[in-house]
Protein backbone atom coordinates (compact mmCIF):
# COMPACT_ATOMS: atom_id res chain seq x y z
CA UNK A 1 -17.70 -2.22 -4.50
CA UNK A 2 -19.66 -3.37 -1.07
CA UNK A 3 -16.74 -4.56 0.24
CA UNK A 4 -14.57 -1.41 -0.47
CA UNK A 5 -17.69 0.74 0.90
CA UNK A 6 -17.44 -1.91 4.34
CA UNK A 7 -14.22 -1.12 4.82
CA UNK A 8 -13.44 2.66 4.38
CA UNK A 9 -16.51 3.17 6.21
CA UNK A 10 -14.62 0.83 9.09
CA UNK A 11 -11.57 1.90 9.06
CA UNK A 12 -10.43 -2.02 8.54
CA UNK A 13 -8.56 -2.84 5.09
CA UNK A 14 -8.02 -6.48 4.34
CA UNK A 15 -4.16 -7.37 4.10
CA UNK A 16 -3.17 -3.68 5.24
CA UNK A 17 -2.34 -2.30 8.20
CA UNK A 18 -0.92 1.28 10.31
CA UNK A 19 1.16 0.12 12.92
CA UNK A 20 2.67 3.18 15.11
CA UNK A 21 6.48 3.49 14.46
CA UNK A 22 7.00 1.79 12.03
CA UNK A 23 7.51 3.14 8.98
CA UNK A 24 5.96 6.28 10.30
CA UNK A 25 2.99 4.56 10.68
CA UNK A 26 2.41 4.63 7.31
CA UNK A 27 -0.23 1.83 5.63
CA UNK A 28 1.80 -1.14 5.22
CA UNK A 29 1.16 -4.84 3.55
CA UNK A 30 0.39 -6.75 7.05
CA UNK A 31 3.26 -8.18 8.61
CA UNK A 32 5.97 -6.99 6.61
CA UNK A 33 8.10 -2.97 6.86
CA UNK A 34 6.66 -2.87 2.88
CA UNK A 35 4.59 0.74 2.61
CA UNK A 36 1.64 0.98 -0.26
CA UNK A 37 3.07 4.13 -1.29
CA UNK A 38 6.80 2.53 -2.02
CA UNK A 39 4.82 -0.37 -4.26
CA UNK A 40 2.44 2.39 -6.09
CA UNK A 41 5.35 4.51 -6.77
CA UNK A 42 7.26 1.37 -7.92
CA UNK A 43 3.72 0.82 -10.48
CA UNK A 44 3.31 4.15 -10.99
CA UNK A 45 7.54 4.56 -12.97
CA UNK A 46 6.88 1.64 -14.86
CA UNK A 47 7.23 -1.96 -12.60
CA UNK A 48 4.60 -4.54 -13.18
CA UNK A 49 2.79 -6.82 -10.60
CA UNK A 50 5.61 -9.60 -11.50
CA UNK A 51 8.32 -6.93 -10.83
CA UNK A 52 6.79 -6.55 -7.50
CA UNK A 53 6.59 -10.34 -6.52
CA UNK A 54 10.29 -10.80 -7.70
CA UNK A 55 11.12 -7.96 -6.05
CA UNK A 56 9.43 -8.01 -2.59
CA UNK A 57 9.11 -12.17 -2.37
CA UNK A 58 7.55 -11.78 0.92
CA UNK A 59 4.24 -10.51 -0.34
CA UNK A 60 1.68 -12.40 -2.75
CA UNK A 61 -0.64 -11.49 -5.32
CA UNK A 62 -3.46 -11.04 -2.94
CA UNK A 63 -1.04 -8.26 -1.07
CA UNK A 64 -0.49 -6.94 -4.33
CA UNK A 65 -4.55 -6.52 -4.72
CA UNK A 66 -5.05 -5.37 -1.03
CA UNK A 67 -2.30 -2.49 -1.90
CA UNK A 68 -3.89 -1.20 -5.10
CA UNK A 69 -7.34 -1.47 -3.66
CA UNK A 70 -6.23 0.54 -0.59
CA UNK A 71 -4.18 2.85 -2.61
CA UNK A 72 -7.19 3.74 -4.80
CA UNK A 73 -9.17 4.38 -1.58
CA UNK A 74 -6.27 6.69 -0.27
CA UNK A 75 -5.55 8.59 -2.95
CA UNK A 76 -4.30 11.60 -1.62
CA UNK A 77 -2.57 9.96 1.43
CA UNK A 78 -0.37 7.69 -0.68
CA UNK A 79 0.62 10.84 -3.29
CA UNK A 80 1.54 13.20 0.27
CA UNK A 81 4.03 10.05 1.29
CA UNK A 82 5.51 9.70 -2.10
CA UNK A 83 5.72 13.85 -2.01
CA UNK A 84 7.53 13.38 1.38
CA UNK A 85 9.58 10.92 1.03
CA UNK A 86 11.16 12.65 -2.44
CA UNK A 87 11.36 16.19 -0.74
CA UNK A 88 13.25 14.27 2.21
């Protein structure tokens, strides 16, 4: 909880970053095009942590972990990119 508290109040999340275009800029597992919002709506229709890894075998578990802790943060930012990205 401290730690989660430390970092919205920075700005800085562990194993996340925005980097400006690309992928809109949208939150992203550090060093890789993957955007939290793609891997919570992957969770969110049914796809389990192991789907993930299989499916994305660039990221770990800790990414995995940095995502859902970040998405949980973000809640409304990660439901407006899955909102835009289905209207687009």
């Amino acid at each position: 909880m401290i730690q989660l508290l430390a970092q919205s109040l920075g700005g800085n999340w562990q194993g996340i970053e925005k980097t400006p275009r690309v992928c809109g800029g949208q939150a992203c597992i550090v060093n890789t095009r993957i955007p939290v919002w793609v891997l919570v709506e992957a969770r969110r229709i049914g796809y389990s942590d192991a789907d993930l890894l299989t499916s994305y075998p660039t990221i770990t578990a800790t990414d995995l972990a940095n995502a859902w802790v970040y998405a949980a943060a973000h809640g409304d930012e990660i439901d407006l990119a899955i909102a835009q990205n289905e209207a687009a």
